[in-house]
Protein backbone atom coordinates (compact mmCIF):
# COMPACT_ATOMS: atom_id res chain seq x y z
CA UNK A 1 0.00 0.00 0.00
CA UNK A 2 1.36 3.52 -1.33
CA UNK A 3 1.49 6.65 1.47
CA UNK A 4 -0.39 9.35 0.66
CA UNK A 5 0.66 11.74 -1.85
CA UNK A 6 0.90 14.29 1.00
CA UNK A 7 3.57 12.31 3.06
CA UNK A 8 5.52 11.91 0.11
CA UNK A 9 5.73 15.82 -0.08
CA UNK A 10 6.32 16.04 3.15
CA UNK A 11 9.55 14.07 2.51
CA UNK A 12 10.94 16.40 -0.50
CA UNK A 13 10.40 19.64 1.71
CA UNK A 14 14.20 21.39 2.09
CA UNK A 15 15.46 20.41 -1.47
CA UNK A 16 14.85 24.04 -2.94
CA UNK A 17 17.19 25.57 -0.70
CA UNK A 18 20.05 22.91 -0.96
CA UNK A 19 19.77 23.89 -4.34
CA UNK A 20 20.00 27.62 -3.81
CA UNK A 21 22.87 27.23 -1.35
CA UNK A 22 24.78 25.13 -4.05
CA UNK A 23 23.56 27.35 -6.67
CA UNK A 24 25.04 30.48 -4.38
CA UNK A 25 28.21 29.25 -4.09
CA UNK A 26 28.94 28.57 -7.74
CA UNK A 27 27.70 32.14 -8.56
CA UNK A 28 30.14 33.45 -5.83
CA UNK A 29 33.02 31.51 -7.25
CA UNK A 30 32.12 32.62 -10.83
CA UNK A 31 31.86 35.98 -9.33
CA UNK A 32 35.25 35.47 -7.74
CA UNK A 33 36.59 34.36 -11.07
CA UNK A 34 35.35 37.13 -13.00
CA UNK A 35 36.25 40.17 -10.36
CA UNK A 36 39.97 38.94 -10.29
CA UNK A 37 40.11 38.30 -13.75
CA UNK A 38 39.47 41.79 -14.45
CA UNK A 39 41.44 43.10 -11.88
CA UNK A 40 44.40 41.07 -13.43
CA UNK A 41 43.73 42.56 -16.98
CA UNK A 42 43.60 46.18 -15.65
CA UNK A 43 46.96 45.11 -13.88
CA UNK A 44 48.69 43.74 -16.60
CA UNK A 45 47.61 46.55 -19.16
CA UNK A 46 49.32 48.75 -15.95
CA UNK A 47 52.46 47.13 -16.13
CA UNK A 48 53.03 47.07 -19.87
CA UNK A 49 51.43 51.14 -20.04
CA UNK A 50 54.59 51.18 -17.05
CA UNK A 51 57.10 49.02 -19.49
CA UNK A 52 56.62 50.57 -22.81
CA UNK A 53 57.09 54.08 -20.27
CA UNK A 54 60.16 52.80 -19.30
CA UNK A 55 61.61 51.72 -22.31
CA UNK A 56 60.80 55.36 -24.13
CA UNK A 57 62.81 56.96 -21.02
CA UNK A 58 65.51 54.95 -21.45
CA UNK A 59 66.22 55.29 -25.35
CA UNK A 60 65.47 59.00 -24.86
CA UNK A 61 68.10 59.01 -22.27
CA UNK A 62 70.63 57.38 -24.76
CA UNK A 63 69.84 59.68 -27.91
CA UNK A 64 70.52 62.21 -25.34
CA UNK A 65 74.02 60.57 -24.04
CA UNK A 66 75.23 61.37 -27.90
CA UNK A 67 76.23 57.84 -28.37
CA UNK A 68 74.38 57.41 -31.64
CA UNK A 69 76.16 60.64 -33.03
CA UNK A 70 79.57 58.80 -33.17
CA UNK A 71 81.25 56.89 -35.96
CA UNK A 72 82.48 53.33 -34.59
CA UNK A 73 85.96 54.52 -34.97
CA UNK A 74 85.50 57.56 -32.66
CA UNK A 75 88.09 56.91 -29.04
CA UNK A 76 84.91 57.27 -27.13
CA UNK A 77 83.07 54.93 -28.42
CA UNK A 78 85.63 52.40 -28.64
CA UNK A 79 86.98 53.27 -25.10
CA UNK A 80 83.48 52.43 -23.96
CA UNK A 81 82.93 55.34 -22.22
CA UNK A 82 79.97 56.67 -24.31
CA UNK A 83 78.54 53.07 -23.43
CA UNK A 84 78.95 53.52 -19.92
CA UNK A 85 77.38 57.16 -20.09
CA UNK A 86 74.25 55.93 -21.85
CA UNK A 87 73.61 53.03 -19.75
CA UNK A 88 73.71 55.23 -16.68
CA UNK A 89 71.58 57.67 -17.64
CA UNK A 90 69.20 55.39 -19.60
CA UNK A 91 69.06 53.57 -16.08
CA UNK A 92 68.25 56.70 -14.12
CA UNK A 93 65.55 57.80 -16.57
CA UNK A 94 64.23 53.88 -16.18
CA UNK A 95 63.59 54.09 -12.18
CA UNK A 96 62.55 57.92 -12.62
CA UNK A 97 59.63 56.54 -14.20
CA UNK A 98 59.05 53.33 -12.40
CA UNK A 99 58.03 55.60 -9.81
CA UNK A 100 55.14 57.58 -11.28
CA UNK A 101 53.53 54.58 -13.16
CA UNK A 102 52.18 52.06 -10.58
CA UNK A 103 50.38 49.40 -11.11
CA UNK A 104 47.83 48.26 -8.08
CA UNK A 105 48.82 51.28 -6.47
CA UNK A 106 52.04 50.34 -5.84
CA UNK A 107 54.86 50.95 -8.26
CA UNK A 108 56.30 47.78 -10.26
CA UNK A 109 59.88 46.58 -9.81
CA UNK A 110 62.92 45.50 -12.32
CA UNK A 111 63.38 42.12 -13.41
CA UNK A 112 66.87 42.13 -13.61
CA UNK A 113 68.97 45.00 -14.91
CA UNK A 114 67.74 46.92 -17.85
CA UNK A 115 69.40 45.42 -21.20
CA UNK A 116 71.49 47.36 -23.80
CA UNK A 117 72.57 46.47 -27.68
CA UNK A 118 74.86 48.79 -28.19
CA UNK A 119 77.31 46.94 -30.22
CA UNK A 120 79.17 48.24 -33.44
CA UNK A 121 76.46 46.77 -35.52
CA UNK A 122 73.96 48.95 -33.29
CA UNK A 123 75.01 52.22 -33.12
CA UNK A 124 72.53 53.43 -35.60
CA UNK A 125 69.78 52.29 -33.43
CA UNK A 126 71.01 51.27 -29.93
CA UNK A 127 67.98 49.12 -27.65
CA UNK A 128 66.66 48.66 -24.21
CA UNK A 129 65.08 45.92 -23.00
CA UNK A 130 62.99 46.51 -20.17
CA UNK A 131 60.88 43.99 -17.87
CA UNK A 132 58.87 44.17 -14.98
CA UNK A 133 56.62 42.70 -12.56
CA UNK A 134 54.50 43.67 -9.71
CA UNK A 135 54.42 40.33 -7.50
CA UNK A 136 52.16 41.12 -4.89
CA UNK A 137 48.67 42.14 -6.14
CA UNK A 138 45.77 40.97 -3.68
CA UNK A 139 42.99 39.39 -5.12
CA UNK A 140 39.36 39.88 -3.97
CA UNK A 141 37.17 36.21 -4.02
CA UNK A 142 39.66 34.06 -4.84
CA UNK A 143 41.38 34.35 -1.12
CA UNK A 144 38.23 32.08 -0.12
CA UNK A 145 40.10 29.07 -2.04
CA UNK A 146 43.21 30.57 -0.54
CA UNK A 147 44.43 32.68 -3.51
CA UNK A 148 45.72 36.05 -1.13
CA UNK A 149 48.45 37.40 -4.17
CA UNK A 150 49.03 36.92 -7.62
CA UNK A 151 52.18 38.65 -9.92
CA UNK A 152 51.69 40.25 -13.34
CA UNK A 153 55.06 40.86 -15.75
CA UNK A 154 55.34 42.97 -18.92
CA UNK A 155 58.60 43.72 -21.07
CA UNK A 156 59.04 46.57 -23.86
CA UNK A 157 61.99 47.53 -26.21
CA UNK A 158 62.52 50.65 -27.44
CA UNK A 159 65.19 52.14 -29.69
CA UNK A 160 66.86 55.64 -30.39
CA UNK A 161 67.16 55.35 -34.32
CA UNK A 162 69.83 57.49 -35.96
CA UNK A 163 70.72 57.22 -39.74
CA UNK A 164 74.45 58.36 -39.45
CA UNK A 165 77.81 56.43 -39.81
CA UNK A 166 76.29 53.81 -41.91
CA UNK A 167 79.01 51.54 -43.28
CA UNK A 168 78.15 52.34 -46.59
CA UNK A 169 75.43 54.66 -48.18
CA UNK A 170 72.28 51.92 -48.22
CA UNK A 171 68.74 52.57 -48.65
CA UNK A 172 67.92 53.88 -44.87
CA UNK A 173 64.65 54.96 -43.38
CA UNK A 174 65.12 58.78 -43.26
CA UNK A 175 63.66 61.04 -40.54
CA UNK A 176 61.81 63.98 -39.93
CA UNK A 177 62.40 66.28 -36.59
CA UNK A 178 59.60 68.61 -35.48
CA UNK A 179 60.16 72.42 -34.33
CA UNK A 180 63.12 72.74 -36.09
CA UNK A 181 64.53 76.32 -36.25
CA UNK A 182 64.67 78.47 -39.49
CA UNK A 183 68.73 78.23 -39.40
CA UNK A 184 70.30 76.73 -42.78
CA UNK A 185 73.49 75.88 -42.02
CA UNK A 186 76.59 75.34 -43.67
CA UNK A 187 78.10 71.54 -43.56
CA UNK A 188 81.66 73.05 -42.48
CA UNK A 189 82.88 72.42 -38.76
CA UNK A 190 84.61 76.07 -37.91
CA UNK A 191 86.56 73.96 -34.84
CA UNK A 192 88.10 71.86 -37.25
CA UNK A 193 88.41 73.41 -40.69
CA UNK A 194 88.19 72.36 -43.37
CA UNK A 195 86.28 69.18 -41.91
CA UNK A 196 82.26 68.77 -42.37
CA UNK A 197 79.92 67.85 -40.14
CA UNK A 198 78.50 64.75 -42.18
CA UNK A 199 79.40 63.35 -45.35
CA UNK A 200 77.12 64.23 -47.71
CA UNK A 201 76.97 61.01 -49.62
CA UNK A 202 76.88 58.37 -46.77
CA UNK A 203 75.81 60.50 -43.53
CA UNK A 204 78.69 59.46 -41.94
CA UNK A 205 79.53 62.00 -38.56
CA UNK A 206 83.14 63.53 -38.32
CA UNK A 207 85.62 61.63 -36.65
CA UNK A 208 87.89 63.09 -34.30
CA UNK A 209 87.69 66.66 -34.78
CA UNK A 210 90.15 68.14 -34.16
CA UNK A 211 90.18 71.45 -31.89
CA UNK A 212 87.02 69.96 -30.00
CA UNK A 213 87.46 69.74 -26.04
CA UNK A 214 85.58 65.80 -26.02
CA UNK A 215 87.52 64.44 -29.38
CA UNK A 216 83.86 64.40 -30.80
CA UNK A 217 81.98 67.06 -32.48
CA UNK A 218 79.77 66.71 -29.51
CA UNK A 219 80.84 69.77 -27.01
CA UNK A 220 82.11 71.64 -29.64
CA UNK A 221 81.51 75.49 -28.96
CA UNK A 222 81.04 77.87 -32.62
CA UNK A 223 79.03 81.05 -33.57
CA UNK A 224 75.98 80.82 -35.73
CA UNK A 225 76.29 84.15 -38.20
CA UNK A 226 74.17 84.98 -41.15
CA UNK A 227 75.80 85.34 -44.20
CA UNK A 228 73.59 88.21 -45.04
CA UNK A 229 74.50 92.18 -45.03
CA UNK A 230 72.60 93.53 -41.75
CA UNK A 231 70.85 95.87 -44.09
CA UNK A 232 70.28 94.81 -47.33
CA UNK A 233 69.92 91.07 -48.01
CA UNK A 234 71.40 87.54 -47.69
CA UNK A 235 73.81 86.21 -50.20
CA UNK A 236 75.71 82.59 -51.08
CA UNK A 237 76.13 80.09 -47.94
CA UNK A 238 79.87 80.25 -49.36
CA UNK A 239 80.73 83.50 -48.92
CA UNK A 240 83.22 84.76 -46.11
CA UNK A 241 81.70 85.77 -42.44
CA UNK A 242 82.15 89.55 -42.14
CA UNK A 243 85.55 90.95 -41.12
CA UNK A 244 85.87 91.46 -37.22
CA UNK A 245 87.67 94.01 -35.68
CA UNK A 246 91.60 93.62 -35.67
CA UNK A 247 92.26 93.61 -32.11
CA UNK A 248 89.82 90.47 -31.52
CA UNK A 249 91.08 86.96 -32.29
CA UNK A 250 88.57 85.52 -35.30
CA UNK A 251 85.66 83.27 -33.67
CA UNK A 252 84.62 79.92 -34.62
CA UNK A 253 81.99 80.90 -37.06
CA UNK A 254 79.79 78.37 -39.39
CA UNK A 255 77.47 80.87 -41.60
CA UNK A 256 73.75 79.94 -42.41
CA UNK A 257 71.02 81.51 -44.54
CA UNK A 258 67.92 81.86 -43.47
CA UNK A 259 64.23 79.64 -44.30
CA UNK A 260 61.88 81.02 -46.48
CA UNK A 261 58.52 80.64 -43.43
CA UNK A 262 55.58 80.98 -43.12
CA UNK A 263 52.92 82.43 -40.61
CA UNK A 264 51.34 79.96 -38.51
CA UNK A 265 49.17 80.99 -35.77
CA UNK A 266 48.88 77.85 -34.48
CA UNK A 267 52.54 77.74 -33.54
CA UNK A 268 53.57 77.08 -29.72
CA UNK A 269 54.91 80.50 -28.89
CA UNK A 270 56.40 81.81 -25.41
CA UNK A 271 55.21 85.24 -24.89
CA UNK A 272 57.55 87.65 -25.44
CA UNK A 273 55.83 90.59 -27.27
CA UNK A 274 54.86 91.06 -30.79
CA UNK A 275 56.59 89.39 -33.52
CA UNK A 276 59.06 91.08 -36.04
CA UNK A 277 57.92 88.94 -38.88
CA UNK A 278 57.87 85.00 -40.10
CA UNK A 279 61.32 84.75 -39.25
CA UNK A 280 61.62 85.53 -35.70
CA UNK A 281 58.53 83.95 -35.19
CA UNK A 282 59.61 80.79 -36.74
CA UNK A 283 62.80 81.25 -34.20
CA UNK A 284 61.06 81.57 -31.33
CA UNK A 285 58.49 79.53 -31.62
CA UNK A 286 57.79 75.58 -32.23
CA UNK A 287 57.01 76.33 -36.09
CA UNK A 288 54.20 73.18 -37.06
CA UNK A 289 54.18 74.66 -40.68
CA UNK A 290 57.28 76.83 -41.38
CA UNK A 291 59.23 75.93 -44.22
CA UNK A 292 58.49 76.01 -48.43
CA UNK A 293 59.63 73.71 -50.44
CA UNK A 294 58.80 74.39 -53.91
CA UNK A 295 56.80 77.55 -53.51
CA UNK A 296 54.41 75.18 -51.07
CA UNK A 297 54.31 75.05 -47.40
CA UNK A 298 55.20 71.98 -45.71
CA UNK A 299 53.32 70.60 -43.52
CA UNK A 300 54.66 69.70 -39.94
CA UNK A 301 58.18 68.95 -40.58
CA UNK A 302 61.26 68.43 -42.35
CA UNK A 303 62.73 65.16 -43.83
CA UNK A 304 66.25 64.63 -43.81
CA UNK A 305 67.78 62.80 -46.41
CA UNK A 306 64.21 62.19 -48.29
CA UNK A 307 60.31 62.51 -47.59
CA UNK A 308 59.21 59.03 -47.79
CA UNK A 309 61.00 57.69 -50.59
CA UNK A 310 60.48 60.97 -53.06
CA UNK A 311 64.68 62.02 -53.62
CA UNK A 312 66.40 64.83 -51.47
CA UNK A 313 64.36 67.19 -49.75
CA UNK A 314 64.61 70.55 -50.60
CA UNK A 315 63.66 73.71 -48.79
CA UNK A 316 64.25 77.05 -50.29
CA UNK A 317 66.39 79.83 -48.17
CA UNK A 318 64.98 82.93 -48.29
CA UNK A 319 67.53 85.72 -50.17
CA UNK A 320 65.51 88.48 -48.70
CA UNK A 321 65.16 88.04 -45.34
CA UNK A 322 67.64 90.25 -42.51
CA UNK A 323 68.57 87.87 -39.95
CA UNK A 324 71.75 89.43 -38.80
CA UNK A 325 72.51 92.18 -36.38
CA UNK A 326 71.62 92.39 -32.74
CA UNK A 327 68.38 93.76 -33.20
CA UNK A 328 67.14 92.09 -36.46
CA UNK A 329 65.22 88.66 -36.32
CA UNK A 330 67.05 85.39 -35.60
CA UNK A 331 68.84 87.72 -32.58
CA UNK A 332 65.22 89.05 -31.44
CA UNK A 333 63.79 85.37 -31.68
CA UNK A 334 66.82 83.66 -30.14
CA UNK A 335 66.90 85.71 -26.69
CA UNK A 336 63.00 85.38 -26.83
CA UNK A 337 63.20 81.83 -27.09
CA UNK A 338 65.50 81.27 -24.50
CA UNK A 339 63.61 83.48 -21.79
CA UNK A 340 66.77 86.20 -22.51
CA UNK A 341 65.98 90.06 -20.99
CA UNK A 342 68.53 90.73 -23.70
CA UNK A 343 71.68 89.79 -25.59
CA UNK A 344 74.75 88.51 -23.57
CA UNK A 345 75.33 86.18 -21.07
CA UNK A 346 73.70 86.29 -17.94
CA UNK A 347 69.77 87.33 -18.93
CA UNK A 348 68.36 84.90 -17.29
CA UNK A 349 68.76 82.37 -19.57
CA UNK A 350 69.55 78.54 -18.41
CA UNK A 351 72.96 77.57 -18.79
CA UNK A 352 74.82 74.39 -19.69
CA UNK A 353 77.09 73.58 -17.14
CA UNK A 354 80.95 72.78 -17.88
CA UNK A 355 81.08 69.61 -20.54
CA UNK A 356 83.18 66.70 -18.93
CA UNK A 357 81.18 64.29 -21.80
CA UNK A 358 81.43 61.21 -22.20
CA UNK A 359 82.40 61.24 -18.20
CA UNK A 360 79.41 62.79 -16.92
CA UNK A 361 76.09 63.28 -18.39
CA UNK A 362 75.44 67.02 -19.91
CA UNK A 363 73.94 69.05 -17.51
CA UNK A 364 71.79 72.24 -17.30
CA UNK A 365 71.01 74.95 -14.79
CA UNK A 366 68.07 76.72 -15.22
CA UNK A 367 68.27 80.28 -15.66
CA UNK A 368 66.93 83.02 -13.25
CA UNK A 369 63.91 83.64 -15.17
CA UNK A 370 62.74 79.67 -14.60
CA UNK A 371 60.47 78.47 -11.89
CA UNK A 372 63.32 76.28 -11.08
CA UNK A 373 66.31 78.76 -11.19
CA UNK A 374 69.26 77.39 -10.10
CA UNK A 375 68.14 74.13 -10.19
CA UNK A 376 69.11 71.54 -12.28
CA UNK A 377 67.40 70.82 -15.19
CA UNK A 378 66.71 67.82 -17.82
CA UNK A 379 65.40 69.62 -20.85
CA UNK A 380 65.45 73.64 -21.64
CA UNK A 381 64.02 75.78 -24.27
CA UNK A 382 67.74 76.43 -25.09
CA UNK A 383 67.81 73.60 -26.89
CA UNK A 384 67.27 73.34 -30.50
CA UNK A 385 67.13 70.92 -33.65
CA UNK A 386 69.35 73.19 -36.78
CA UNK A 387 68.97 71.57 -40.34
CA UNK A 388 72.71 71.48 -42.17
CA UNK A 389 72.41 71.71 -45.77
CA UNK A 390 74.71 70.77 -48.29
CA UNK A 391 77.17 73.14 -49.57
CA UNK A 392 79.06 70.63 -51.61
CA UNK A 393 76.91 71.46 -54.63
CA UNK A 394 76.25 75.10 -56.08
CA UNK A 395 74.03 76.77 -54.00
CA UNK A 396 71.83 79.60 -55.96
CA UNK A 397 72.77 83.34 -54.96
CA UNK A 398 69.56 84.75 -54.87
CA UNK A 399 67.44 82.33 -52.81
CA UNK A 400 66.00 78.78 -54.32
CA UNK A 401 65.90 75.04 -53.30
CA UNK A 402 69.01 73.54 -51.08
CA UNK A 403 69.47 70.12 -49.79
CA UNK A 404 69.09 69.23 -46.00
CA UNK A 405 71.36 66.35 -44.94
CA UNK A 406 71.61 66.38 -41.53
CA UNK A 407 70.58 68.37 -38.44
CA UNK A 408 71.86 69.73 -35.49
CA UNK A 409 71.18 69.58 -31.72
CA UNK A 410 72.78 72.44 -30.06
CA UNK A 411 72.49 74.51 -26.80
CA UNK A 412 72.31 78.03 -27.33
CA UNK A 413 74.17 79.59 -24.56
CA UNK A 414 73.68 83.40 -25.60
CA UNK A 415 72.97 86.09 -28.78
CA UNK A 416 76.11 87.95 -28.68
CA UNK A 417 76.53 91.10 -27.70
CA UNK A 418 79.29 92.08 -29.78
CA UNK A 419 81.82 92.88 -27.30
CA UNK A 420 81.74 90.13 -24.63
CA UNK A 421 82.12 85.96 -25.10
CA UNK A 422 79.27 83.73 -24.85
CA UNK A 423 81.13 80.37 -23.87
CA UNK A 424 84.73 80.12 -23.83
CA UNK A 425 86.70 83.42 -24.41
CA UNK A 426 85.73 84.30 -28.52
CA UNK A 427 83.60 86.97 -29.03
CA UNK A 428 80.73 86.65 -31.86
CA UNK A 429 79.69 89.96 -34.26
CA UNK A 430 76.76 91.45 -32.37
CA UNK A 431 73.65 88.86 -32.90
CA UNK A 432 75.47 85.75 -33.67
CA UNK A 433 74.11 83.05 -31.88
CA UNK A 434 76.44 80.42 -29.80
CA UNK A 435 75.76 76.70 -29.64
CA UNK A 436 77.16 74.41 -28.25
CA UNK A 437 76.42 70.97 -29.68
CA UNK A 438 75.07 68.41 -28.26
CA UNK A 439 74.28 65.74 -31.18
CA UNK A 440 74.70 65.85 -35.18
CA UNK A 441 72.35 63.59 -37.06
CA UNK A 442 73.60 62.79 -40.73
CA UNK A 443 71.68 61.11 -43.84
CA UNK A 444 73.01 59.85 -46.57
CA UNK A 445 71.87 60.30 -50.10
CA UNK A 446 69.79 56.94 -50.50
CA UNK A 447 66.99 57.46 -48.70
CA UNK A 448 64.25 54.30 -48.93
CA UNK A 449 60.75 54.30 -49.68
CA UNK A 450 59.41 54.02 -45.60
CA UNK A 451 57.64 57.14 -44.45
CA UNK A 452 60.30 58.78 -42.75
CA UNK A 453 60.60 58.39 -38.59
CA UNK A 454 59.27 61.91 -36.67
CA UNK A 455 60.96 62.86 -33.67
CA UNK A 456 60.77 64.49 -30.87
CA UNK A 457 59.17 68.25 -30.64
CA UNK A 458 62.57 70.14 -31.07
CA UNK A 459 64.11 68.61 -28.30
CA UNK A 460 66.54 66.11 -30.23
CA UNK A 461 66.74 65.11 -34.11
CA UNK A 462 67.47 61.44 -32.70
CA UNK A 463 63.52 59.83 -33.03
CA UNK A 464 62.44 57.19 -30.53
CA UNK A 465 60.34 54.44 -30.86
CA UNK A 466 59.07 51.18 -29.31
CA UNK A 467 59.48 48.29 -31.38
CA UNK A 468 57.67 45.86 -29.73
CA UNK A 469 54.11 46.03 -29.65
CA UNK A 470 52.31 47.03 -26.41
């Protein structure tokens, strides 16, 4: 005889919530699952944001040691010290960052040393090889199966690419600076006459300059002078720098012509009063459309070498324009740029302190009319990217299309005044403008078809990149 169909109910009563309660705990686990799975992903797109960071520092740091500016050959680079230079400062710009990029709110640590290629083979463009981790990220659900900390690890490579000193002149990738200033310049090195500053054919950098206080052309101290009449108009590249008086000793002097520009107003301008014209407005300002190639503006920036496969670049100087003299435009521009109350040393602008390169990094004070006078300084609107153009060809008299085949970085430490030194104990005609250089970028004539590589915004010719994807 069957119980009644109540007592069998009676009997299943309970089974609904066993079902729940195992029901409950596979939606917490999944829940579990799910919140630290996330967590994890945010993590490890931290720590790669934090390696690819890292990387970028360090390659800036070694386009900014000068390494990549020097031919094989050059006694720094085969002493090693140039090496040792831009691993220590690609190092310090590696944990500078490490500390402003956490991940999990805590900032990630080095697996190992940072690693370098900087071997013969790699001096174009020398790597880093960054990787880290961040072992100790809590989890949230997954402690109830006992889970407290899990680890998350990223690397990146970057490089600082450079076309110069290429064993021989092969198709390279060329590249294209940003904010460079309005400053043709001649391809003669006034330290070490008659040497150039880059071979015209292959790119190859000088080698062991002579006259120069590193034995590179880095550190090299010369005056910038147009070789224009201060009142009537520019002339050949070629022509000699005007005569200074007899009772000073001649200055190094390399001569430029001036850009033909254009007006931008969307330019990045410090504000130092009304402009004089394109010129000193181009000077003093990052220019994002300043040069004409051709009788048409181009746009952004300047390719050296070649603009994505098309032949040599060309930008026409501008026969009419009156750079020269204290008070005429490159002058006006230069001591605006560099936060100068006027020509001379000593105006408040930052100064580079005494080169011991390759020994010590180059170093900069900033100037009394900084936020951070006195200070020391990694960057400085001193600083500036200087096309060199090619004066082994004929260049036209009256203005026209000349070749760029290298650039310039160079630190300008004053406009002279025309009766006291800059740097060093020459004296410059008044409103020549003193570098001193920190890197040289040269191109050769074989540019390939790649769009060409864009650097940085003025601050070095030497482009960085990551080469490893993120």
């Amino acid at each position: 005889m069957h119980p009644p169909i109540s007592s069998q109910r009676r009997g299943e009563r309970g089974q609904t919530i066993l079902l729940v309660a195992v029901s409950m705990i596979a939606l917490l686990a999944m829940a579990a699952l799910a919140i630290d799975v996330v967590t994890l992903y945010v993590a490890r797109t931290e720590i790669q944001r934090a390696a690819d960071a890292a990387a970028l520092a360090g390659a800036k740091a070694i386009a900014d040691s000068g390494l990549t500016s020097l031919p094989t050959g050059d006694p720094n680079f085969a002493s090693g010290q140039v090496q040792t230079l831009a691993q220590s400062m690609a190092t310090s710009a590696i944990n500078a960052v490490l500390s402003t990029n956490l991940v999990g709110a805590s900032a990630p640590v080095l697996v190992g040393a940072p690693t370098f290629n900087f071997g013969a083979g790699a001096v174009n463009d020398p790597r880093v090889t960054v990787t880290l981790q961040q072992p100790n990220l809590p989890t949230f659900f997954a402690r109830i199966f006992g889970r407290t900390t899990v680890s998350v690890q990223a690397s990146a490579t970057a490089e600082a690419y450079n076309p110069s000193n290429q064993s021989s002149p092969f198709a390279f990738t060329p590249i294209a600076p940003k904010c460079v200033k309005p400053w043709l310049v001649a391809n003669k090195d006034p330290v070490s006459p008659p040497a150039s500053f880059v071979d015209a054919t292959t790119g190859a950098v000088e080698a062991n300059p002579t006259g120069s206080p590193t034995g590179s052309v880095i550190g090299e101290n010369f005056y910038l002078e147009a070789d224009c009449n201060p009142v009537t108009s520019c002339s050949l590249v070629d022509n000699p720098p005007r005569v200074v008086p007899s009772a000073r000793a001649p200055a190094p002097t390399v001569e430029y012509v001036p850009a033909t520009v254009l007006f931008n107003p969307n330019n990045i301008c410090p504000s130092c009063g009304a402009s004089l014209g394109d010129l000193e407005n181009s000077v003093m300002c990052c220019d994002v459309n300043p040069f004409v190639d051709g009788g048409v503006a181009v746009p952004a920036v300047m390719s050296c070498g070649g603009a994505g496969g098309g032949g040599p670049y060309h930008v026409q100087w501008d026969a009419g324009a009156i750079p020269s003299g204290a008070a005429a435009e490159s002058a006006s521009g230069a001591v605006c740029l560099t936060h100068a109350a006027s020509v001379g040393m000593d105006q408040g602008q930052d100064k580079l302190d005494p080169i011991t390169w390759p020994t010590n990094p180059l170093t900069i004070t900033a100037g009394t009319s900084s936020p951070f006078a006195s200070k020391k300084v990694t960057t400085s609107s001193s600083i500036v990217t200087i096309p060199i153009i090619d004066t082994s060809a004929l260049i036209p008299p009256n203005g026209g299309n000349v070749t760029i085949i290298g650039y310039l970085q160079g630190f300008i430490n004053c406009v002279s005044d025309g009766a006291n030194p800059c740097v060093g104990s020459s004296i410059g005609n008044a409103g020549d403008i003193q570098i001193t250089v920190l890197n040289i970028v040269g191109c050769s004539s074989n540019p390939n078809t790649a769009p060409p590589v864009v650097g940085g915004m003025g601050t070095s010719p030497v482009p960085v990149r990551l080469i490893t994807p993120p």
